[in-house]
Protein backbone atom coordinates (compact mmCIF):
# COMPACT_ATOMS: atom_id res chain seq x y z
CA UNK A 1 -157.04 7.96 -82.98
CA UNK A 2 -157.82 6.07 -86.15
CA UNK A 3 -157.05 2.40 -87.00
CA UNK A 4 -155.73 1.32 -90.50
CA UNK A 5 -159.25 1.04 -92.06
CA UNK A 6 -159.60 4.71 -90.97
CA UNK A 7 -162.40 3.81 -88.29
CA UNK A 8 -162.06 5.48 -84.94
CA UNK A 9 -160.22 2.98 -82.76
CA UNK A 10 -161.21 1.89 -79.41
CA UNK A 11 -159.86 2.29 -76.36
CA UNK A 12 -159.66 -2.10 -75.44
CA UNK A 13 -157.32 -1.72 -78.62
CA UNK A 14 -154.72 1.05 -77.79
CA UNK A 15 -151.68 -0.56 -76.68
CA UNK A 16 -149.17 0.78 -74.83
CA UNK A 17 -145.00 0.19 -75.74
CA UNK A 18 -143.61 -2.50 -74.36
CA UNK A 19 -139.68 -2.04 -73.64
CA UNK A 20 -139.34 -5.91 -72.11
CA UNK A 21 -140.01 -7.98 -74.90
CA UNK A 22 -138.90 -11.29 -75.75
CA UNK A 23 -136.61 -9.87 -78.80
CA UNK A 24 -135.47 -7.15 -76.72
CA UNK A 25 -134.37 -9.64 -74.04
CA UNK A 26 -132.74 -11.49 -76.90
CA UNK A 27 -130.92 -8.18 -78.27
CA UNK A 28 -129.88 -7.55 -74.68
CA UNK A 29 -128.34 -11.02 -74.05
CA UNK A 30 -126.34 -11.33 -77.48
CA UNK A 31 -124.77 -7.82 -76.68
CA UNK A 32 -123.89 -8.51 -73.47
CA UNK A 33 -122.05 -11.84 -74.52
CA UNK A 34 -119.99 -10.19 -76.93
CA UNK A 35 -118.91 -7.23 -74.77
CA UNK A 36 -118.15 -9.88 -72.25
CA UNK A 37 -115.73 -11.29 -74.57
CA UNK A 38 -114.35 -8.50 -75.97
CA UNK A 39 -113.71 -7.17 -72.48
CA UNK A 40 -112.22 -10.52 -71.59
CA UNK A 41 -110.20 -10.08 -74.83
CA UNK A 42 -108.94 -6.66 -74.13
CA UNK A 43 -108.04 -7.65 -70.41
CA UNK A 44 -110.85 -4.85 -69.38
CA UNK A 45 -112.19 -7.49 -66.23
CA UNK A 46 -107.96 -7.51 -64.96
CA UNK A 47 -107.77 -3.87 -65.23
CA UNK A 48 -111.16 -3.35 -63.07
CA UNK A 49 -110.06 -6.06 -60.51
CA UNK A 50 -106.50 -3.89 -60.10
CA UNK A 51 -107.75 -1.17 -59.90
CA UNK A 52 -109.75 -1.38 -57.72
CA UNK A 53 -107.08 -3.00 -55.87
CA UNK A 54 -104.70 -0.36 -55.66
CA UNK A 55 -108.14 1.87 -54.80
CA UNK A 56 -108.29 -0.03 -51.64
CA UNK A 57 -104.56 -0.08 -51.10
CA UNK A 58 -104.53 3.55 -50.95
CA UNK A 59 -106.92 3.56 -47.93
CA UNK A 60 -104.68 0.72 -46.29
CA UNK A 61 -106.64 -2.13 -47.85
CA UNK A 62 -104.21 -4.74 -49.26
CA UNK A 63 -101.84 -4.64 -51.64
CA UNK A 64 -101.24 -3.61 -55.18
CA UNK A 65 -98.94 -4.23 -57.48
CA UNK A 66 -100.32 -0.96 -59.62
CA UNK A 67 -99.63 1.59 -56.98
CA UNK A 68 -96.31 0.17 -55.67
CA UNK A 69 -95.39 0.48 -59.73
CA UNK A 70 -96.59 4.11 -59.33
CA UNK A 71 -94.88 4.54 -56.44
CA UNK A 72 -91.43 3.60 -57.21
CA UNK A 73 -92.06 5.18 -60.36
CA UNK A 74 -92.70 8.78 -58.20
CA UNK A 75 -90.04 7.88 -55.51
CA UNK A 76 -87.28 8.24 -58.26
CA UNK A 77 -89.29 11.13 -60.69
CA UNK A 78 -88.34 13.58 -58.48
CA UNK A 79 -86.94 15.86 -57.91
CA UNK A 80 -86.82 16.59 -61.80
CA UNK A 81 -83.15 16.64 -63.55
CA UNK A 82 -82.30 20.14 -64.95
CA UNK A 83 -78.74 19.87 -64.86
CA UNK A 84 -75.73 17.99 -66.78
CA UNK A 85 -72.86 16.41 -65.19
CA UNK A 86 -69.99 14.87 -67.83
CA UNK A 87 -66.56 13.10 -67.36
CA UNK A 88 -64.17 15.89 -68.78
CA UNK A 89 -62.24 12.86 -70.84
CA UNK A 90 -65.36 12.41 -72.53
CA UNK A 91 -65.67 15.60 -74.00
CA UNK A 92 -64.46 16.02 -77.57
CA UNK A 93 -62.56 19.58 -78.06
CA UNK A 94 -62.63 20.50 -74.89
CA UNK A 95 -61.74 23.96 -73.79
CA UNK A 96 -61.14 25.27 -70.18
CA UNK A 97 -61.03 28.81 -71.05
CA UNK A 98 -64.59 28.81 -72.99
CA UNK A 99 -67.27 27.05 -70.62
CA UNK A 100 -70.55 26.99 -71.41
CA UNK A 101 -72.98 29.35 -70.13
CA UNK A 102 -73.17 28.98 -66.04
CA UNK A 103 -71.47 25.61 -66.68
CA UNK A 104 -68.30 25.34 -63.80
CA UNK A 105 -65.51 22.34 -63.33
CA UNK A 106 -66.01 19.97 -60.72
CA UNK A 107 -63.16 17.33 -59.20
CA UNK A 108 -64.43 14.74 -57.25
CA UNK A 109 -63.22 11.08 -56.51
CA UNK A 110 -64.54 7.90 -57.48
CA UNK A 111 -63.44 4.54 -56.42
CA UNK A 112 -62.36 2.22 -59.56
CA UNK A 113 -62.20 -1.07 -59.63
CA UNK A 114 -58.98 -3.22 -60.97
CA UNK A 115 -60.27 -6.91 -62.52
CA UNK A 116 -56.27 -7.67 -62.77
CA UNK A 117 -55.67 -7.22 -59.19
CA UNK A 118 -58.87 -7.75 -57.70
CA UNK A 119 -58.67 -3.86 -55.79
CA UNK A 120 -60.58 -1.02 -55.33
CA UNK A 121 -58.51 2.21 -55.79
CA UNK A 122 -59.63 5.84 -55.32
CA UNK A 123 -59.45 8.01 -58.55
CA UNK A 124 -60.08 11.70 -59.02
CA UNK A 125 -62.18 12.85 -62.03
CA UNK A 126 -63.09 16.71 -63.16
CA UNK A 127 -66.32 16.95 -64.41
CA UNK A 128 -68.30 19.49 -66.15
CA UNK A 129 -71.34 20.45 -64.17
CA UNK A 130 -74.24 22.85 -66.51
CA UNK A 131 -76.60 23.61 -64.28
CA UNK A 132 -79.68 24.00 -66.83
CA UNK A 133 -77.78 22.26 -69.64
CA UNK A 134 -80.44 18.62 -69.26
CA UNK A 135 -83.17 21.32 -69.90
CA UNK A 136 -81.32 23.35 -72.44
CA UNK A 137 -81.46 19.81 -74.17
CA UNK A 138 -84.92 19.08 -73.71
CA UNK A 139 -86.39 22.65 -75.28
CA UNK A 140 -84.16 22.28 -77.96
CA UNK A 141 -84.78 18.82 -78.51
CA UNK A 142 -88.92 19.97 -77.42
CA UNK A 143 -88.16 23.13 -80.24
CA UNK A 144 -87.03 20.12 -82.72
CA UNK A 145 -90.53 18.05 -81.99
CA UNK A 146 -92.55 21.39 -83.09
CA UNK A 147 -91.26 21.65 -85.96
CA UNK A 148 -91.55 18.28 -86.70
CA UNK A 149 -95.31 19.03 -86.64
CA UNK A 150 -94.89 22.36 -88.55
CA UNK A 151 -93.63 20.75 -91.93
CA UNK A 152 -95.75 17.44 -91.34
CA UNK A 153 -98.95 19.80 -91.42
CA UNK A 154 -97.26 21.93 -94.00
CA UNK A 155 -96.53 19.05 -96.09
CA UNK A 156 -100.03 17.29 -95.46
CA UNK A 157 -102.01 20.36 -96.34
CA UNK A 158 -99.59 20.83 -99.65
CA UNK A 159 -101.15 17.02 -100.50
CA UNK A 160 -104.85 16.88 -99.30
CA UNK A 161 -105.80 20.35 -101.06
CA UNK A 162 -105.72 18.75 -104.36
CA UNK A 163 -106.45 15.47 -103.48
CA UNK A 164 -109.65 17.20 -101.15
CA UNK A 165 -111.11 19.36 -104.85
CA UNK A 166 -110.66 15.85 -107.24
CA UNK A 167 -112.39 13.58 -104.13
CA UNK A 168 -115.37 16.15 -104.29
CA UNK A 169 -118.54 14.98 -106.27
CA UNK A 170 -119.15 18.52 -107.68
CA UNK A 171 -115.84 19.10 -108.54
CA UNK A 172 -113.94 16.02 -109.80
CA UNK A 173 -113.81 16.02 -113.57
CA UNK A 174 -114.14 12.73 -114.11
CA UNK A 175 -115.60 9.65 -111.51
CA UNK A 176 -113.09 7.82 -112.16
CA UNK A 177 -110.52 10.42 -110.69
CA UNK A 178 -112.81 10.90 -108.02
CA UNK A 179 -112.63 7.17 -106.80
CA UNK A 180 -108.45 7.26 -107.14
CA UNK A 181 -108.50 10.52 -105.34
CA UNK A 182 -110.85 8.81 -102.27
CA UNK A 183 -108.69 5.86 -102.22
CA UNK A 184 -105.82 7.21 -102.37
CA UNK A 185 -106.50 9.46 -99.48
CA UNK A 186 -107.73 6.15 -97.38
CA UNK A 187 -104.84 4.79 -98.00
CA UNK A 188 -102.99 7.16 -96.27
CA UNK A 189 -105.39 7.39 -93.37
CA UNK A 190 -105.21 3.59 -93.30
CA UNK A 191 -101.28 3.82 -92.75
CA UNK A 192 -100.54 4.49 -89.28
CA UNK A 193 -97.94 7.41 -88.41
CA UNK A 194 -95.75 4.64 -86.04
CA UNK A 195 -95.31 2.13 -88.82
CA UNK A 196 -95.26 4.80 -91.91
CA UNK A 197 -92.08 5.95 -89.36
CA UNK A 198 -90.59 2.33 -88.91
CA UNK A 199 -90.48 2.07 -93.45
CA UNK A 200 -89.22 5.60 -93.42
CA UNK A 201 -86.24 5.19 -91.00
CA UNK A 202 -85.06 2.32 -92.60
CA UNK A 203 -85.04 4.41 -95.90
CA UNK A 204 -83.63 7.73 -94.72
CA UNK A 205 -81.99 6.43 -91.37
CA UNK A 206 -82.45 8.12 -87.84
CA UNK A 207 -83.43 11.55 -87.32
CA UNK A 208 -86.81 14.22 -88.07
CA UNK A 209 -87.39 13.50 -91.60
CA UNK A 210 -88.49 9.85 -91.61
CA UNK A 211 -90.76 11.66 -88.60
CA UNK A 212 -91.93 14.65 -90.97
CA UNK A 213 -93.18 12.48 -93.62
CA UNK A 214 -94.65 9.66 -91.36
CA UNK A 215 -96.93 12.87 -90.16
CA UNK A 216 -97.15 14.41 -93.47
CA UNK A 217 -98.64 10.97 -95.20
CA UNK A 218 -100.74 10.04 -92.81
CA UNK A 219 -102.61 13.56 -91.65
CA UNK A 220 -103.03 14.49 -95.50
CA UNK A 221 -105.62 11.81 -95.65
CA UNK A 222 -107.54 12.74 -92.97
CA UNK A 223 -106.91 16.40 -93.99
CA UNK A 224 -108.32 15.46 -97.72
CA UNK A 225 -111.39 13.93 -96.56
CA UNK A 226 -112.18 17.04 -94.35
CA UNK A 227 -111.55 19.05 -97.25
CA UNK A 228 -114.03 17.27 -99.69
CA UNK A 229 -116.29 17.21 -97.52
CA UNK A 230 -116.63 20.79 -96.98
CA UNK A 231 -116.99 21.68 -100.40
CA UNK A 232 -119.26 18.67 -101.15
CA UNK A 233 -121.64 20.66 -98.31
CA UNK A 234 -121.01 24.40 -99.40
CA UNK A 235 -124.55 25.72 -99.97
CA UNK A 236 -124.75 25.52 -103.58
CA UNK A 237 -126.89 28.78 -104.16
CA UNK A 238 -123.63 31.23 -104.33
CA UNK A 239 -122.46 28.71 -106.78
CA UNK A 240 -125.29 28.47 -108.75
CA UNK A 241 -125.81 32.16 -109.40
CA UNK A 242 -122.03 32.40 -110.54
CA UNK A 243 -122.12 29.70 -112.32
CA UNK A 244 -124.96 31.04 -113.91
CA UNK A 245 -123.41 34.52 -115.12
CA UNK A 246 -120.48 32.29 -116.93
CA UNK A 247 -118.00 31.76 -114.11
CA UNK A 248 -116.33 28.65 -115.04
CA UNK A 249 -115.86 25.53 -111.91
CA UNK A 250 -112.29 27.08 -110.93
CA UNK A 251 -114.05 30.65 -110.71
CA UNK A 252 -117.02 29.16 -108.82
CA UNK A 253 -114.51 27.30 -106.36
CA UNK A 254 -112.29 30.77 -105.90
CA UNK A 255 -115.19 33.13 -105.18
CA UNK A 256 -118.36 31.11 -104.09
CA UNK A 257 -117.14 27.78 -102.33
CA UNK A 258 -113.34 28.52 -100.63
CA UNK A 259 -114.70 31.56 -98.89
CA UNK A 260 -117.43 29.58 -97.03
CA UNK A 261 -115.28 26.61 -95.83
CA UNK A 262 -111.96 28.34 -95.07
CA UNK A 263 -112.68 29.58 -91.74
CA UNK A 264 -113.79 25.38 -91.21
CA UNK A 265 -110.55 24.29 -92.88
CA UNK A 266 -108.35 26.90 -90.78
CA UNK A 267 -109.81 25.08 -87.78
CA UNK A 268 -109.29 21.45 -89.32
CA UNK A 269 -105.56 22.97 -89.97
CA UNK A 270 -104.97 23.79 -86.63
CA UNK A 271 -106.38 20.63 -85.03
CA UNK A 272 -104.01 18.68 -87.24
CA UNK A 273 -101.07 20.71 -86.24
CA UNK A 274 -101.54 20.31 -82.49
CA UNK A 275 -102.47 16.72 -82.99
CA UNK A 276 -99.18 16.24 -85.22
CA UNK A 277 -96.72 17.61 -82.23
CA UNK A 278 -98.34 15.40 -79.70
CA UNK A 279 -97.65 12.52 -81.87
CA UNK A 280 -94.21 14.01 -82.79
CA UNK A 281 -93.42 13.08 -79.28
CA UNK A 282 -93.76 9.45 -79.70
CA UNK A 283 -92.50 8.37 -83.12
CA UNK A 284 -89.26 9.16 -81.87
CA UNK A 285 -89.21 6.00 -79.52
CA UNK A 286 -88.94 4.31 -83.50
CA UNK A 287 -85.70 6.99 -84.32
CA UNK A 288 -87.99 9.37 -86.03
CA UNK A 289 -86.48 12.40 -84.05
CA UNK A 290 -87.37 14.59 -82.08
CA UNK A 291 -87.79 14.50 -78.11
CA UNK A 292 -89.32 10.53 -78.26
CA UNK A 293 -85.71 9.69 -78.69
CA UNK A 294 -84.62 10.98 -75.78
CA UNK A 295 -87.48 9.70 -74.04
CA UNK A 296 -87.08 6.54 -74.91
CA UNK A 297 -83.26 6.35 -73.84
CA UNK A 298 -83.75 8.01 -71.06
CA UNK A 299 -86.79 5.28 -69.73
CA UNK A 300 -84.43 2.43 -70.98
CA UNK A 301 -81.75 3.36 -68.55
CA UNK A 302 -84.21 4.15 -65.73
CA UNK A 303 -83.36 7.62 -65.26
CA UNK A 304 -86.68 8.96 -64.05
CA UNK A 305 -85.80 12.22 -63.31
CA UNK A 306 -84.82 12.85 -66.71
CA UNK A 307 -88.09 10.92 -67.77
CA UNK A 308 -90.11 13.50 -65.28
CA UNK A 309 -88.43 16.67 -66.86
CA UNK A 310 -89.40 15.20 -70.67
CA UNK A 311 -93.14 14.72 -69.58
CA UNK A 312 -93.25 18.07 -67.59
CA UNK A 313 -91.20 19.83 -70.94
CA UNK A 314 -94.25 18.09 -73.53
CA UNK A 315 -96.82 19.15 -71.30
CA UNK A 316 -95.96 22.33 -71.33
CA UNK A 317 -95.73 22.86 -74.86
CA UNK A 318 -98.97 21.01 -75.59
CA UNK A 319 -100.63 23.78 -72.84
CA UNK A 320 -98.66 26.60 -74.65
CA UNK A 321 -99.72 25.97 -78.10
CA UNK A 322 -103.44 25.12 -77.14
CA UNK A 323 -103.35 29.08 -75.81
CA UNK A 324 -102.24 29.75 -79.01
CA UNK A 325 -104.36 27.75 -80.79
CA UNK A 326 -107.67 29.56 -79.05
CA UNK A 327 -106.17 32.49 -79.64
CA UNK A 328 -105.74 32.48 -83.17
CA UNK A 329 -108.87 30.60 -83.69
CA UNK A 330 -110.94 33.44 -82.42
CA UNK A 331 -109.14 35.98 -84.73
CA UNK A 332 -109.77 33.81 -87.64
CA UNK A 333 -113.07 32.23 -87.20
């Protein structure tokens, strides 16, 4: 080996890399300082110390207030709710000669209290028992999340394409409209789906659409960026040679650059859709439809079993349309 002056070097001046160094130790200690406050910030040294709490509690160690929360949480999650049970006076229209599928009439007595008299008296009620008719609700309310997704992605793909072609260098025609076409697209990456939902339902009110468009807004930003920057790294020979035998920059997009990144977009499409139902699931604790709004009732009023039959009902559809998802992908890709 050669030194800098190009004579050979020695072997009492080789030096071998020292990992412990003085800077190093330095480097080490300011990194450690401020992950030890940002885990003290984030709570990370409590959630250690309790769990490995209720670790020990499991083997008879102690106590812990995590597990017994998981365990009255499981002690009233099951067994799951499937069925229905209403107060006939409750129901609007109702008709005793056209039940609902399976569904049968059910007396029973209740005791009733009297505030006037200070008595307890015993009461008979008919009821309307469905036997499936909680999970009827859930898949259609589960049906009602899916296609939440469906139109957000729609919608979101319907806004990054053009937004993805004027945020490309190559493609823009003009910088100027390439900078409004990147901001504008971090803008709606910067904006949340929860609190895009909150605005929305207090401009359209309760139900799917303030959920659609929370989706749709925020998704078509991260849906634009993938876009640009597929065509931005499309291997510009194809393009060149077209360009080259007069094919103008729509021509060169249609026939050189769209068939190269489709089969990447198609995947970026169907990431965004799955992602878009799984979050479909929560902006309706804000009203934004869907099955979040049962959820959320349902966990205020400490009905677990219904809670239970929610979670099992989302993760089967998540498991259902990842199937699908591999599926298609490996037709299209």
């Amino acid at each position: 080996m050669n030194s800098a002056d190009g004579q050979p070097r020695s072997a009492e001046h080789w030096e071998l890399y020292r990992a412990i160094t003085p800077r190093n130790l330095l480097i080490a200690l300011v990194v450690f300082v401020l992950l030890s406050m940002s885990a003290r910030n984030t709570e990370m040294d409590r959630a250690f110390v309790e769990t490995s709490q209720a670790v020990l509690s499991v083997f008879g160690i102690g106590d812990s207030q995590v597990l017994d929360g998981a365990v009255r949480f499981g002690s009233k999650a099951f067994p799951i709710q499937i069925s229905e049970r209403t107060e006939v006076s409750r129901l609007e229209d109702f008709d005793r000669d056209n039940l609902p599928w399976l569904a049968y009439l059910e007396v029973a007595e209740d005791n009733e209290y009297d505030a006037l008299t200070d008595t307890w008296t015993l009461a008979q009620s008919e009821y309307l028992v469905e036997p499936i008719g909680y999970l009827t609700k859930v898949l259609w309310k589960m049906w009602e999340t899916v296609e939440m997704g469906f139109w957000g992605t729609l919608i979101s793909v319907m806004i990054a394409l053009p937004l993805g072609i004027l945020s490309s260098r190559n493609y823009t025609p003009h910088k100027l409209v390439y900078t409004i076409a990147r901001v504008w697209l971090s803008f709606h990456r910067a904006m949340p789906e929860l609190i895009l939902a909150l605005f929305l339902v207090l401009m359209y009110g309760f139900g799917p659409i303030a959920g659609v468009l929370a989706l749709a807004i925020h998704t078509s930003g991260v849906l634009g960026k993938f876009f640009a920057d597929e065509i931005e790294n499309a291997p510009p020979g194809p393009q060149t040679a077209l360009a080259a035998s007069g094919a103008n920059s729509m021509k060169v997009l249609r026939f050189a650059v769209f068939p190269h990144v489709l089969p990447a977009w198609i995947a970026y499409i169907q990431y965004i859709f799955e992602r878009n139902i799984r979050t479909a699931t929560v902006l309706g604790i804000v009203g934004a439809g869907g099955i979040g709004m049962e959820l959320k009732g349902r966990w205020d009023l400490f009905d677990y079993g219904h809670v239970s039959t929610i979670l099992l009902a989302i993760f089967a559809t998540v498991v259902v349309l990842e199937m699908f998802s591999q599926q298609l992908r490996s037709r299209t890709l």
